[in-house]
PDB file of N, CA and C in Angstrom:
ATOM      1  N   UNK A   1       2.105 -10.666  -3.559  1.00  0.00           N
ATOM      2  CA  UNK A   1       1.514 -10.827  -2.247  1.00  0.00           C
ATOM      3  C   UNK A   1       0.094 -10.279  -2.244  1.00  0.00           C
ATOM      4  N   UNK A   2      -1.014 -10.505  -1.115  1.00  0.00           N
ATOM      5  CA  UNK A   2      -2.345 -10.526  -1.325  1.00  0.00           C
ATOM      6  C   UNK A   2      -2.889 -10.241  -2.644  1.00  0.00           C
ATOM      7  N   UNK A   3      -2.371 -11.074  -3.723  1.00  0.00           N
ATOM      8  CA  UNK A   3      -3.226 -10.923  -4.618  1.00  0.00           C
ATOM      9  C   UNK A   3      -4.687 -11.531  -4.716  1.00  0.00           C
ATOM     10  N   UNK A   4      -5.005 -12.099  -3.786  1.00  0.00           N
ATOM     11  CA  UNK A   4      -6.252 -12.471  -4.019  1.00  0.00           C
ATOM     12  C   UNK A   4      -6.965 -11.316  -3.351  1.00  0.00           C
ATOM     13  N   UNK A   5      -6.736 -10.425  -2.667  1.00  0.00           N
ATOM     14  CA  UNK A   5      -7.353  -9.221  -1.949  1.00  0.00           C
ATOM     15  C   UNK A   5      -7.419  -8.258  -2.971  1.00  0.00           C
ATOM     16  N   UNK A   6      -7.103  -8.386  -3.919  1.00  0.00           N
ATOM     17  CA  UNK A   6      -7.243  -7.356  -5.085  1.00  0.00           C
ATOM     18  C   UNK A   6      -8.615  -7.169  -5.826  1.00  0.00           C
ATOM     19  N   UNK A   7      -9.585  -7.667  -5.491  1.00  0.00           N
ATOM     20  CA  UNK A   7     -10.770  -7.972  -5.931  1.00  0.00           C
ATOM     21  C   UNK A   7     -11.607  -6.842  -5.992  1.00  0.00           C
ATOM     22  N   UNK A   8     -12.614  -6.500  -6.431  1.00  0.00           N
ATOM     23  CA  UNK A   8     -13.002  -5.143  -6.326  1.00  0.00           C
ATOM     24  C   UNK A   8     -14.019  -4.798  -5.023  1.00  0.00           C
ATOM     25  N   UNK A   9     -14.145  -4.629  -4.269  1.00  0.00           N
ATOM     26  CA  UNK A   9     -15.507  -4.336  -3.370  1.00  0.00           C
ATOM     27  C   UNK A   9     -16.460  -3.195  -3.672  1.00  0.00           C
ATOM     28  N   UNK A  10     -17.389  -2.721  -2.782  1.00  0.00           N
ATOM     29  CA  UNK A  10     -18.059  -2.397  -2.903  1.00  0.00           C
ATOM     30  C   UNK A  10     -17.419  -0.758  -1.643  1.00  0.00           C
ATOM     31  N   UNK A  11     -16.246  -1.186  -0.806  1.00  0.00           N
ATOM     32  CA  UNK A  11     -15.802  -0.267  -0.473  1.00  0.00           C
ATOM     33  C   UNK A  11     -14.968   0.710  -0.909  1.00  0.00           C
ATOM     34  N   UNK A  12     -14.017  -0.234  -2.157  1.00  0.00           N
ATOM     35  CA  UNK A  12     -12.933   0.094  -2.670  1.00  0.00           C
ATOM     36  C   UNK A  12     -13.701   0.722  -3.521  1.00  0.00           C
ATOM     37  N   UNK A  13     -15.109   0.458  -4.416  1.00  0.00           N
ATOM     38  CA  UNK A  13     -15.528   1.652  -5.481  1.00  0.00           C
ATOM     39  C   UNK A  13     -16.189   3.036  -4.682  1.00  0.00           C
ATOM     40  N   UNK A  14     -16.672   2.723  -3.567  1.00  0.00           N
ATOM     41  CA  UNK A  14     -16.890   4.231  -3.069  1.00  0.00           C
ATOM     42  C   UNK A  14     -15.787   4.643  -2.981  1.00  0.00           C
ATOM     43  N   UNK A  15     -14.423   4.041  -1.999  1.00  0.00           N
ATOM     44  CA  UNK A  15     -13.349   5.292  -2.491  1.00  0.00           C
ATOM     45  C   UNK A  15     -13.185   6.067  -3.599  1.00  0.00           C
ATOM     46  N   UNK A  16     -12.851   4.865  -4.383  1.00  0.00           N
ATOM     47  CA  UNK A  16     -12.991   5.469  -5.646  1.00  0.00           C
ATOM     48  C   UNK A  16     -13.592   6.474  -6.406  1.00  0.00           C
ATOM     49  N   UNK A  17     -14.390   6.615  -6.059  1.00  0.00           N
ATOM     50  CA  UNK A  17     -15.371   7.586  -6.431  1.00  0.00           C
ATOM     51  C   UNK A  17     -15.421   9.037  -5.471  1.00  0.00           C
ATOM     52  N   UNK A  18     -14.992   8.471  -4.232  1.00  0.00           N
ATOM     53  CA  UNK A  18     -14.453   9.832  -3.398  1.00  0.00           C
ATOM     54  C   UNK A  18     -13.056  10.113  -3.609  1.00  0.00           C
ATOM     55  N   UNK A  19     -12.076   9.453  -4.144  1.00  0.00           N
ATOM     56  CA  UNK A  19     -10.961   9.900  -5.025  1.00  0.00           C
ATOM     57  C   UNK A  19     -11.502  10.848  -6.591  1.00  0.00           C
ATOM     58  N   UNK A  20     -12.108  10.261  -6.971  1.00  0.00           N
ATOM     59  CA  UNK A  20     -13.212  11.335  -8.022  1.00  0.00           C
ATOM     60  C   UNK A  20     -13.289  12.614  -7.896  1.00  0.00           C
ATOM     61  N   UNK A  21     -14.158  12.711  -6.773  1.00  0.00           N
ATOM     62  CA  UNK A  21     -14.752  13.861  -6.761  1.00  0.00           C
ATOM     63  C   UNK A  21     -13.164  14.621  -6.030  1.00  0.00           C
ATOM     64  N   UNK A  22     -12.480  14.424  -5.392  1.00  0.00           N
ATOM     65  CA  UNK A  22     -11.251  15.056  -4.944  1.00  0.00           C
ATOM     66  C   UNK A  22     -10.786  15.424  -5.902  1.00  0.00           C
ATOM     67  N   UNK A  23     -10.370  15.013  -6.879  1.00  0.00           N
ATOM     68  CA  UNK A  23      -9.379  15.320  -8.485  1.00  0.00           C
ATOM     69  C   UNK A  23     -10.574  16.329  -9.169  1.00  0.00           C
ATOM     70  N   UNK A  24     -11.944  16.196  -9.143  1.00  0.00           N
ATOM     71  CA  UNK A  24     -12.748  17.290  -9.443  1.00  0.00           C
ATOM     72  C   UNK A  24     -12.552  18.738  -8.746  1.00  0.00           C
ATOM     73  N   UNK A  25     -12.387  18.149  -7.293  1.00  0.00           N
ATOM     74  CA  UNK A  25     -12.368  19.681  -6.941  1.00  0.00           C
ATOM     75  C   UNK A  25     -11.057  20.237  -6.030  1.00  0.00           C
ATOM     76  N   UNK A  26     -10.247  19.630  -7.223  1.00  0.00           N
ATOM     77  CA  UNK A  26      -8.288  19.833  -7.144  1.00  0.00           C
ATOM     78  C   UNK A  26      -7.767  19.721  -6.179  1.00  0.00           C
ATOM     79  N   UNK A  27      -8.200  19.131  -5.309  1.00  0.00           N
ATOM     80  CA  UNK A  27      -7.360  18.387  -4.176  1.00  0.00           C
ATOM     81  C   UNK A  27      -6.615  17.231  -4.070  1.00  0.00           C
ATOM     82  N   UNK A  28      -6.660  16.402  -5.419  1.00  0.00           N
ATOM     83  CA  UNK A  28      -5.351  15.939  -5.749  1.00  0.00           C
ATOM     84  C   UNK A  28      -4.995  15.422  -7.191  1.00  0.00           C
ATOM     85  N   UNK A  29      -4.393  14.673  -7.842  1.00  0.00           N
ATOM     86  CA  UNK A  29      -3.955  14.715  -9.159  1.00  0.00           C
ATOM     87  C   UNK A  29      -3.461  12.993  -9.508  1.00  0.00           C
ATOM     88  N   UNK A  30      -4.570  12.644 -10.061  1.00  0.00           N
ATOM     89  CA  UNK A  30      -4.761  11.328 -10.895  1.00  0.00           C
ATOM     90  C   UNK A  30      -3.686  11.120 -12.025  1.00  0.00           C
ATOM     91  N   UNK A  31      -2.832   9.765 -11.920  1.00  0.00           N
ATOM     92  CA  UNK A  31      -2.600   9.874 -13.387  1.00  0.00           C
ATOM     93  C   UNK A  31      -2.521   8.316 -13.583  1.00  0.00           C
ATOM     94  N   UNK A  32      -1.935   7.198 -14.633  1.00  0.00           N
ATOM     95  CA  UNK A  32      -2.135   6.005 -14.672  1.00  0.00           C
ATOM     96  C   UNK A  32      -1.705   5.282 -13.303  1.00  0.00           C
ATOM     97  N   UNK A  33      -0.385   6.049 -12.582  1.00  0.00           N
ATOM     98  CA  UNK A  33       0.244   5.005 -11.943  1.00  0.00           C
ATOM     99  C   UNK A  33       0.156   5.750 -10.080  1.00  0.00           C
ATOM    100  N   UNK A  34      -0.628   6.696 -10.228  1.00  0.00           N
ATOM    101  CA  UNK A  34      -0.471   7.413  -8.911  1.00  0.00           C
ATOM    102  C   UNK A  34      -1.925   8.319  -8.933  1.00  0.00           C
ATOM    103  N   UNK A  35      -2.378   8.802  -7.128  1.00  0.00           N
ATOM    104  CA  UNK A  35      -2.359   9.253  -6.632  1.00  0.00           C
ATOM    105  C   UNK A  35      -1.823  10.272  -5.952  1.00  0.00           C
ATOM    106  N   UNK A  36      -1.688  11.716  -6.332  1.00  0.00           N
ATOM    107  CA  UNK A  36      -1.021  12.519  -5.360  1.00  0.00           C
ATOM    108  C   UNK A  36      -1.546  13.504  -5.172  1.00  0.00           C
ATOM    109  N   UNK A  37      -1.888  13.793  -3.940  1.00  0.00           N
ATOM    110  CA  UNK A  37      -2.960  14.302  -3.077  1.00  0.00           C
ATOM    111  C   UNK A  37      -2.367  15.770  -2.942  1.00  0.00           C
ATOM    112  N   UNK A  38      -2.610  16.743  -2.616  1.00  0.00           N
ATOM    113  CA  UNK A  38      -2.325  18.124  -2.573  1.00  0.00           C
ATOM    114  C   UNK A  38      -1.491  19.031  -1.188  1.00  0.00           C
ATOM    115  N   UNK A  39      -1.961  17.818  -0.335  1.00  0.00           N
ATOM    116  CA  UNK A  39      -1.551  18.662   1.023  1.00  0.00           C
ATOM    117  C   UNK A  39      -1.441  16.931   2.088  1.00  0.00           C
ATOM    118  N   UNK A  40      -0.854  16.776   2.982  1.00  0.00           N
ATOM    119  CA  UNK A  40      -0.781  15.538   3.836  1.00  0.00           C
ATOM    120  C   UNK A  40      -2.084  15.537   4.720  1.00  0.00           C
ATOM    121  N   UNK A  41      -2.835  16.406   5.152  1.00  0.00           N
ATOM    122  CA  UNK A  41      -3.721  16.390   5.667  1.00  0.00           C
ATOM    123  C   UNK A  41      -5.365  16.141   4.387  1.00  0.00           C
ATOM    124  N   UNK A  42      -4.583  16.331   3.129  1.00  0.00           N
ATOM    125  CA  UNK A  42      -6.065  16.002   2.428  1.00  0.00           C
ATOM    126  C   UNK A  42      -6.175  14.466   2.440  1.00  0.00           C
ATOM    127  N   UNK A  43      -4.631  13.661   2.139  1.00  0.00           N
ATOM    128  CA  UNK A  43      -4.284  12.579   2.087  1.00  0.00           C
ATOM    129  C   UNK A  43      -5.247  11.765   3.325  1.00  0.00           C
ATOM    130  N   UNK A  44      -4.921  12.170   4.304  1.00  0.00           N
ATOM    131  CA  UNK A  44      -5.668  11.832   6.104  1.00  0.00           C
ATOM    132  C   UNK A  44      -6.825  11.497   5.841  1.00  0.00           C
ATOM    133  N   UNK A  45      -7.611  12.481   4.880  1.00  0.00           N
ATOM    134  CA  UNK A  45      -9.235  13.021   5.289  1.00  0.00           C
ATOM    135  C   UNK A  45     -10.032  11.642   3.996  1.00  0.00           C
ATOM    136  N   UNK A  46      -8.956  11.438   3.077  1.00  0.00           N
ATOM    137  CA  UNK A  46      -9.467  10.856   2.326  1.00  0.00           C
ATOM    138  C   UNK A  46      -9.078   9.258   2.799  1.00  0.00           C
ATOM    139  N   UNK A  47      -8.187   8.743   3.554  1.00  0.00           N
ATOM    140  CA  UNK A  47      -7.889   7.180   4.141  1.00  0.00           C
ATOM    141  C   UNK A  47      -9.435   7.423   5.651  1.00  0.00           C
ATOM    142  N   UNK A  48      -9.723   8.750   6.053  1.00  0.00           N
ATOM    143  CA  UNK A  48     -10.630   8.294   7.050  1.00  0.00           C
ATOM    144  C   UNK A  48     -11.830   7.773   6.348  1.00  0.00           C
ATOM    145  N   UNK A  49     -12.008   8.073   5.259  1.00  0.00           N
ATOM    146  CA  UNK A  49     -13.393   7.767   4.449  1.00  0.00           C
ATOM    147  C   UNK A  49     -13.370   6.032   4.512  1.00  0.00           C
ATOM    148  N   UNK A  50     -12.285   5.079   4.497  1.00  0.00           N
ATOM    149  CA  UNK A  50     -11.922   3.763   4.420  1.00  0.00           C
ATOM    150  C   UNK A  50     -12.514   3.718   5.543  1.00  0.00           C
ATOM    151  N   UNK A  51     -13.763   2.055   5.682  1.00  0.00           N
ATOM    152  CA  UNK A  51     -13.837   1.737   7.177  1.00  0.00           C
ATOM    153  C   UNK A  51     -12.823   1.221   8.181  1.00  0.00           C
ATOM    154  N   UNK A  52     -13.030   1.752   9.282  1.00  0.00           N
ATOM    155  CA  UNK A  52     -11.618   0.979  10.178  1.00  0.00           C
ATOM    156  C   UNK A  52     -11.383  -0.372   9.958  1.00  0.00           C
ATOM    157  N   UNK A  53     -11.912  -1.145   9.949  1.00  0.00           N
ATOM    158  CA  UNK A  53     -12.131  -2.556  10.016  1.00  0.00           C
ATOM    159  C   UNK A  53     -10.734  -2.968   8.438  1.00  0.00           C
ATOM    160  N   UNK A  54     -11.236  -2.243   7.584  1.00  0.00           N
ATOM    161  CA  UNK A  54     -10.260  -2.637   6.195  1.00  0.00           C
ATOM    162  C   UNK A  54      -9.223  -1.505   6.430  1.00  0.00           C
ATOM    163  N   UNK A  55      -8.995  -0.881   6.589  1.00  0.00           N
ATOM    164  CA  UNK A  55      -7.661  -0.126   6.625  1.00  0.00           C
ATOM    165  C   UNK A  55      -6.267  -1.030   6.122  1.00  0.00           C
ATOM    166  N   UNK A  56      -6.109  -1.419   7.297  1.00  0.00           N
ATOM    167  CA  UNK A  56      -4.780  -2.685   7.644  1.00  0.00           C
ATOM    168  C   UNK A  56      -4.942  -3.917   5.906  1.00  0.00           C
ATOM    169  N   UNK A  57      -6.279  -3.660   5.587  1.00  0.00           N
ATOM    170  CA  UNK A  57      -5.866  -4.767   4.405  1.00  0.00           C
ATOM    171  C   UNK A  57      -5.951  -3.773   3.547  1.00  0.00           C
ATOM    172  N   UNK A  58      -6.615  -2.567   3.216  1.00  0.00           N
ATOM    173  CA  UNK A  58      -6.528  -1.356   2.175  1.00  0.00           C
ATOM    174  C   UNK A  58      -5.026  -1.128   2.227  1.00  0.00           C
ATOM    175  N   UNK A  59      -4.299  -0.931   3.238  1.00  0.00           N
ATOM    176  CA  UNK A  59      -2.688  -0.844   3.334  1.00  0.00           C
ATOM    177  C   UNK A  59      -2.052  -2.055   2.693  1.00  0.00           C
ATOM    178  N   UNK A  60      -2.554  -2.870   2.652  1.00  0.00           N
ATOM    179  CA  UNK A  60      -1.740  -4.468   2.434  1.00  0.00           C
ATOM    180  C   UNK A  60      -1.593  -4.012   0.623  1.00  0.00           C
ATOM    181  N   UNK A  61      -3.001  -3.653   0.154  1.00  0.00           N
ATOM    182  CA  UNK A  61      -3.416  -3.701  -0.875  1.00  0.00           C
ATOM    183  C   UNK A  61      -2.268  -2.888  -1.825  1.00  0.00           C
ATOM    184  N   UNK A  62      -2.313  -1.563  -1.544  1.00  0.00           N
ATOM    185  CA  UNK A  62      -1.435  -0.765  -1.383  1.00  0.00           C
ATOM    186  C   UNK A  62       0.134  -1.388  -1.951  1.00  0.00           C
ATOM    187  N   UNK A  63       0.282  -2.076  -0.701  1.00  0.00           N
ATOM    188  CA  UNK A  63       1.596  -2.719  -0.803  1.00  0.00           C
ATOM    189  C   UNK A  63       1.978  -3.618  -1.770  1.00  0.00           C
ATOM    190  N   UNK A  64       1.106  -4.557  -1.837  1.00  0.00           N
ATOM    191  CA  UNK A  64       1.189  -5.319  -2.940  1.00  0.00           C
ATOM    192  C   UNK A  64       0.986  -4.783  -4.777  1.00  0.00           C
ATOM    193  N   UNK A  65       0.350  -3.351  -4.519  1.00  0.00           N
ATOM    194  CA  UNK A  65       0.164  -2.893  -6.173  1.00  0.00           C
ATOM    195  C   UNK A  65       1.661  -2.374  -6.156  1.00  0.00           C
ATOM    196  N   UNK A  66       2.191  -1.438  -4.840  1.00  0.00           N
ATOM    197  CA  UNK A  66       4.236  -1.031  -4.814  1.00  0.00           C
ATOM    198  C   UNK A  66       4.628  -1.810  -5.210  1.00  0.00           C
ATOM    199  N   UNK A  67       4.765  -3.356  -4.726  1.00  0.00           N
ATOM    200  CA  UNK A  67       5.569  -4.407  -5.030  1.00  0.00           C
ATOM    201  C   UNK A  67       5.771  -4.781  -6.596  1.00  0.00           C
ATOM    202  N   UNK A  68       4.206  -5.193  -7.559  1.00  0.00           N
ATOM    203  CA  UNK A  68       4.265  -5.701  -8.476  1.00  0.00           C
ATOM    204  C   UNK A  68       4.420  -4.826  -9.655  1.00  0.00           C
ATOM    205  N   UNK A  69       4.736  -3.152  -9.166  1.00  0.00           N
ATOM    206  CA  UNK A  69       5.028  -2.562 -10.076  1.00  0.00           C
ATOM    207  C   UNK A  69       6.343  -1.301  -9.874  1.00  0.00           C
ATOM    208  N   UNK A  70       6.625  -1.701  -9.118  1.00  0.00           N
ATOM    209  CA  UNK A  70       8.341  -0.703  -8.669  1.00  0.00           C
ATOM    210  C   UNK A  70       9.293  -1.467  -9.378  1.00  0.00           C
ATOM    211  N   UNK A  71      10.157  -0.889  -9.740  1.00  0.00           N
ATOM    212  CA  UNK A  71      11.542  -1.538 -10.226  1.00  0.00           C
ATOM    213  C   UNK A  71      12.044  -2.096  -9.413  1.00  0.00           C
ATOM    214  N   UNK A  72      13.089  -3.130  -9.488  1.00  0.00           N
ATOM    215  CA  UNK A  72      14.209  -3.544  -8.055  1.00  0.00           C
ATOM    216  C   UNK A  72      14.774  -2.119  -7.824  1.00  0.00           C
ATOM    217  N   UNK A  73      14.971  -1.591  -8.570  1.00  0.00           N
ATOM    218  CA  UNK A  73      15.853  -0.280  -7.808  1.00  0.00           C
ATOM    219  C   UNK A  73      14.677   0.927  -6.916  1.00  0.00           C
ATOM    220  N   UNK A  74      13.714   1.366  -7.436  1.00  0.00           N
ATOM    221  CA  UNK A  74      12.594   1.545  -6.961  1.00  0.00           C
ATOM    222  C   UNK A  74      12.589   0.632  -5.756  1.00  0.00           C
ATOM    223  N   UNK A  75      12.165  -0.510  -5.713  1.00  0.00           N
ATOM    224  CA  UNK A  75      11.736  -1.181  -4.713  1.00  0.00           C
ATOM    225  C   UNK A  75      12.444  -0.867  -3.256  1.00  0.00           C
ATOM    226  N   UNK A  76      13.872  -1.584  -3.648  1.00  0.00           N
ATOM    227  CA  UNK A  76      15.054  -1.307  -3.047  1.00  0.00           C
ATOM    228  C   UNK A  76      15.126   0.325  -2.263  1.00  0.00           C
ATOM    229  N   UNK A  77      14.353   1.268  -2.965  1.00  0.00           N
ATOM    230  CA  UNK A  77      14.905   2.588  -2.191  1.00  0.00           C
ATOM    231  C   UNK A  77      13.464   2.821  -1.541  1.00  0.00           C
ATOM    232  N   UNK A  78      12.255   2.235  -1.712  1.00  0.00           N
ATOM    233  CA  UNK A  78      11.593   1.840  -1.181  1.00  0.00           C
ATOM    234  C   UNK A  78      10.989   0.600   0.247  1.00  0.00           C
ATOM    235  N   UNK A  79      11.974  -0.344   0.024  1.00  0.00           N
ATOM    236  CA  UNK A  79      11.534  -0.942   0.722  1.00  0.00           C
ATOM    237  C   UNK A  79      10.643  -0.904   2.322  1.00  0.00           C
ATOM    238  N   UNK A  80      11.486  -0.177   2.891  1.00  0.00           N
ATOM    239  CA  UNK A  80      10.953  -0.533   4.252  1.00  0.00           C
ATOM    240  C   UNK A  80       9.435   0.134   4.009  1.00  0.00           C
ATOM    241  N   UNK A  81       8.788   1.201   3.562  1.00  0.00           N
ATOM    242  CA  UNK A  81       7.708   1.630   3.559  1.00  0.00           C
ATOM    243  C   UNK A  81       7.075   0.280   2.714  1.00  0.00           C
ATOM    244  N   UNK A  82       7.198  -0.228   1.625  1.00  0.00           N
ATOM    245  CA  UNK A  82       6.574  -1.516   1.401  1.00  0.00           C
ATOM    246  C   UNK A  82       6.551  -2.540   2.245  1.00  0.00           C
ATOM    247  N   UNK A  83       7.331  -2.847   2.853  1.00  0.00           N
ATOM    248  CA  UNK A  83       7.455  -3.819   3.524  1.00  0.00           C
ATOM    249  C   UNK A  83       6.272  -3.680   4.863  1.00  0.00           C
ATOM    250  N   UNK A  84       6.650  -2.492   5.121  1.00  0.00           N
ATOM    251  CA  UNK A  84       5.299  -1.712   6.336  1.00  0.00           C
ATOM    252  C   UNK A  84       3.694  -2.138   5.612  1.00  0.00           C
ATOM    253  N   UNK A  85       3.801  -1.701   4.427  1.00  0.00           N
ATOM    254  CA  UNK A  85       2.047  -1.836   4.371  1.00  0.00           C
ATOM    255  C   UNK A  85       1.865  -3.497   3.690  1.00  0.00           C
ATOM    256  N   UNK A  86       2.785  -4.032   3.749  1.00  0.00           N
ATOM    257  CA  UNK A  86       2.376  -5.127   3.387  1.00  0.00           C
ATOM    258  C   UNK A  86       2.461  -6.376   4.509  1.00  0.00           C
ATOM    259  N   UNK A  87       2.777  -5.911   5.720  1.00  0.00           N
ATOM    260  CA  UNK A  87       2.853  -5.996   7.366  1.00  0.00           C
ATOM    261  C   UNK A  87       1.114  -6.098   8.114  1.00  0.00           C
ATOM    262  N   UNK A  88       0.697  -4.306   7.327  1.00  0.00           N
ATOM    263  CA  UNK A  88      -0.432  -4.509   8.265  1.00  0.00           C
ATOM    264  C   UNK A  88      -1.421  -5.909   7.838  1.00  0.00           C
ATOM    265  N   UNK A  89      -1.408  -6.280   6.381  1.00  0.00           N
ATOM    266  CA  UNK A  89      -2.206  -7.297   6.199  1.00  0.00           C
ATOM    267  C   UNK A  89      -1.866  -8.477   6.084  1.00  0.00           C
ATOM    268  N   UNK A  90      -0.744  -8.672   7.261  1.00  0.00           N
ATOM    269  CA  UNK A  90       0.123  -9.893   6.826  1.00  0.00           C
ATOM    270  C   UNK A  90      -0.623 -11.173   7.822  1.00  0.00           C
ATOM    271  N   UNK A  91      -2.191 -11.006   8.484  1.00  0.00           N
ATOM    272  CA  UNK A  91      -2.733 -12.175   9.174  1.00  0.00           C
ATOM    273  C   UNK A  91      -4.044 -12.130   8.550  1.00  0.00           C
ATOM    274  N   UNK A  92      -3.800 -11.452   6.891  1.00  0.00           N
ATOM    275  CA  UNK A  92      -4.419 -11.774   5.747  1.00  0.00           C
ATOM    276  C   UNK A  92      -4.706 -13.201   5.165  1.00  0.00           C
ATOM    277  N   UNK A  93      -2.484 -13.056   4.544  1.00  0.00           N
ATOM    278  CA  UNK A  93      -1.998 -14.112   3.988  1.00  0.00           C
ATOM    279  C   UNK A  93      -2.415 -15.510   4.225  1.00  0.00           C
ATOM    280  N   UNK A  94      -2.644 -16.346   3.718  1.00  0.00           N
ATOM    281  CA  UNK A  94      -3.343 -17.815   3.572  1.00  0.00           C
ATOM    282  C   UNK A  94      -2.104 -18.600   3.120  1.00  0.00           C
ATOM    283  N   UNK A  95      -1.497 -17.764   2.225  1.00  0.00           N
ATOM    284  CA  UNK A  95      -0.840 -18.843   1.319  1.00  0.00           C
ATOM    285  C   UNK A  95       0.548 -19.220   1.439  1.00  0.00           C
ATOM    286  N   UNK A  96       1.227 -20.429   1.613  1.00  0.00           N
ATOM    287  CA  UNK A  96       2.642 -20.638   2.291  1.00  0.00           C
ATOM    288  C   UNK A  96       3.454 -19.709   1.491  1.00  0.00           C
ATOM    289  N   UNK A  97       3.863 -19.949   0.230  1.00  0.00           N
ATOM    290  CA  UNK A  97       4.695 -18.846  -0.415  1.00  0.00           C
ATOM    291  C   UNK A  97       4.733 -17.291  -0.264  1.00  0.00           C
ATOM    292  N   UNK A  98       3.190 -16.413  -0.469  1.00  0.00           N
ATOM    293  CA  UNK A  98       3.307 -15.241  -0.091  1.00  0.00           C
ATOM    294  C   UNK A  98       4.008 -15.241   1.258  1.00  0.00           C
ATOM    295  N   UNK A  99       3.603 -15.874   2.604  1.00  0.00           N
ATOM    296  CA  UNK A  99       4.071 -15.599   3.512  1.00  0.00           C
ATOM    297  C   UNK A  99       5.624 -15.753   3.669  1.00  0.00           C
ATOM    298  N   UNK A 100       5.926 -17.059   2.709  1.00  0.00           N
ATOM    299  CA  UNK A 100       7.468 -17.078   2.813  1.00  0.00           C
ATOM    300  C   UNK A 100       7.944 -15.182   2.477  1.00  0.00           C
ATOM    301  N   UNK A 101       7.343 -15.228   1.303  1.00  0.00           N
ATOM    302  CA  UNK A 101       7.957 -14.084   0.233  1.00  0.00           C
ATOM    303  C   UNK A 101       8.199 -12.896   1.219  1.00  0.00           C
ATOM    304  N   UNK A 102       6.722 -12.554   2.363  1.00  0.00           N
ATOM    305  CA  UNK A 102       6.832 -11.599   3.365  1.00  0.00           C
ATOM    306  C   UNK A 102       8.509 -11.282   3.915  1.00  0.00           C
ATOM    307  N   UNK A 103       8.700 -13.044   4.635  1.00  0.00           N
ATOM    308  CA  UNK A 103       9.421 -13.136   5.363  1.00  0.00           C
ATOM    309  C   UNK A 103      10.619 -12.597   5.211  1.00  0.00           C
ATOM    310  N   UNK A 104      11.093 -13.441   3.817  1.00  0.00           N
ATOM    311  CA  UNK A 104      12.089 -12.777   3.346  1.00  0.00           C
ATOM    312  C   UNK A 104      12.616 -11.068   3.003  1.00  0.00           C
ATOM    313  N   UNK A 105      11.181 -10.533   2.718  1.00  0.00           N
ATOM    314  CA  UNK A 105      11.384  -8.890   2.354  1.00  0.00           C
ATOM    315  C   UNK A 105      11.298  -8.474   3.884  1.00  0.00           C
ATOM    316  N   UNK A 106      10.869  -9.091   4.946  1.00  0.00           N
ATOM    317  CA  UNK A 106      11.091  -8.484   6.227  1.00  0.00           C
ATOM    318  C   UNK A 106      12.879  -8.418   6.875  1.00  0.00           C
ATOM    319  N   UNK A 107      12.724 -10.047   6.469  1.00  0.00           N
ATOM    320  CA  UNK A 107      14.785  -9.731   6.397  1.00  0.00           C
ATOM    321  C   UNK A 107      15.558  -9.211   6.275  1.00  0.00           C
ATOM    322  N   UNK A 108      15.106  -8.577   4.516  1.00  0.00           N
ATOM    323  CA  UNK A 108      16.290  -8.121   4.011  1.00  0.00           C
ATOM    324  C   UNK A 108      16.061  -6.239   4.208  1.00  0.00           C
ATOM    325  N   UNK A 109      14.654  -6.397   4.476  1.00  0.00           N
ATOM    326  CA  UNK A 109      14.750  -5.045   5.229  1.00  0.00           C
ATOM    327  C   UNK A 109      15.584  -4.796   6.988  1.00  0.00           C
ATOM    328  N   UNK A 110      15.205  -5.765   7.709  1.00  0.00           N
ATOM    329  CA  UNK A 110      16.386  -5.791   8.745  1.00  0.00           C
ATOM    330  C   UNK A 110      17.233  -5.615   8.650  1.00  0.00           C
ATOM    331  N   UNK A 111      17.924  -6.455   7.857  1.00  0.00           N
ATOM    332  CA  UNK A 111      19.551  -6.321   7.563  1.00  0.00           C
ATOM    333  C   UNK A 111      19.527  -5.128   6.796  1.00  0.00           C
ATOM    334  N   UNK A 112      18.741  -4.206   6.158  1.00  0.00           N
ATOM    335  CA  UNK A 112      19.018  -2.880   5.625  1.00  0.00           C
ATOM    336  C   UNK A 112      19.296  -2.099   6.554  1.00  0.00           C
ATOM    337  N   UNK A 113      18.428  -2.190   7.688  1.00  0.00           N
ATOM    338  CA  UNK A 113      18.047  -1.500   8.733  1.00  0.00           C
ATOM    339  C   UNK A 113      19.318  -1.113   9.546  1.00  0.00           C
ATOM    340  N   UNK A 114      19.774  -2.728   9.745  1.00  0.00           N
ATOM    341  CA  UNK A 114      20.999  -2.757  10.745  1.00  0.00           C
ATOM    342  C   UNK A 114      22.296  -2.337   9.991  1.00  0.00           C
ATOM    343  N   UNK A 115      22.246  -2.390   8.783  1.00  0.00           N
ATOM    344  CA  UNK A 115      23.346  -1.820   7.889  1.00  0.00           C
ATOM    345  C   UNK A 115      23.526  -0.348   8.081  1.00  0.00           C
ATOM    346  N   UNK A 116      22.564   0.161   7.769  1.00  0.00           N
ATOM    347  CA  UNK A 116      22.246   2.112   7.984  1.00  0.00           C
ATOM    348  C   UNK A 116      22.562   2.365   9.311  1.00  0.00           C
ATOM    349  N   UNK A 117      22.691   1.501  10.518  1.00  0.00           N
ATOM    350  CA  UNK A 117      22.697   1.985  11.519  1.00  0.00           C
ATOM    351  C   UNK A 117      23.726   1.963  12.035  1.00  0.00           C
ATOM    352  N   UNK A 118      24.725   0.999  11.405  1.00  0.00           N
ATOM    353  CA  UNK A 118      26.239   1.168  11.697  1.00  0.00           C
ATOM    354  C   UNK A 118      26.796   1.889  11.196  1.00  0.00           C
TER     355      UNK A 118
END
């Protein structure tokens, strides 16, 4: 899903680079497959640096790198938080299949939903 939003910008390398300097000055911890930030409020300070305007597709983005690299079992104990950020950029989508694909992971998160709740 939004793989064509995967492209590099010119916003996504300043994060980047303000993810940098954070891991410089140990406020959070880089490794191939993660991000993990030190405290929930450093996490905050570093998504306000994102302009408002991209957030909702920086989240999509997000979602779609969870998707194409979680296990089904991963995924599965994941889902509904994937399913969430791949929501906010879902009047992204262009393409009939991704959107099918949405649909379906919105489903089967419902029916997760309504399962847990009985």
């Amino acid at each position: 899903l939004l793989s064509s939003d995967l492209t590099s910008s010119s916003a996504e390398r300043a994060y980047a680079s303000s993810i940098e300097e954070f891991e410089e000055e140990g406020l959070c911890e880089v490794d191939d497959k993660e991000c993990r930030f030190m405290h929930d409020q450093i996490q905050s300070a570093a998504f306000e640096l994102i302009c408002p305007e991209q957030r909702d597709s920086f989240r999509g983005k997000i979602g779609s790198i969870l998707l194409q690299s979680l296990s089904p079992a991963e995924l599965e104990a994941s889902l509904f938080e994937v399913v969430g950020l791949l929501n906010c950029a879902a009047s992204n989508i262009t393409d009939d299949e991704e959107r099918d694909e949405l649909a379906r992971m919105n489903l089967k998160a419902g029916i997760k939903a309504s399962e847990n709740a009985a």
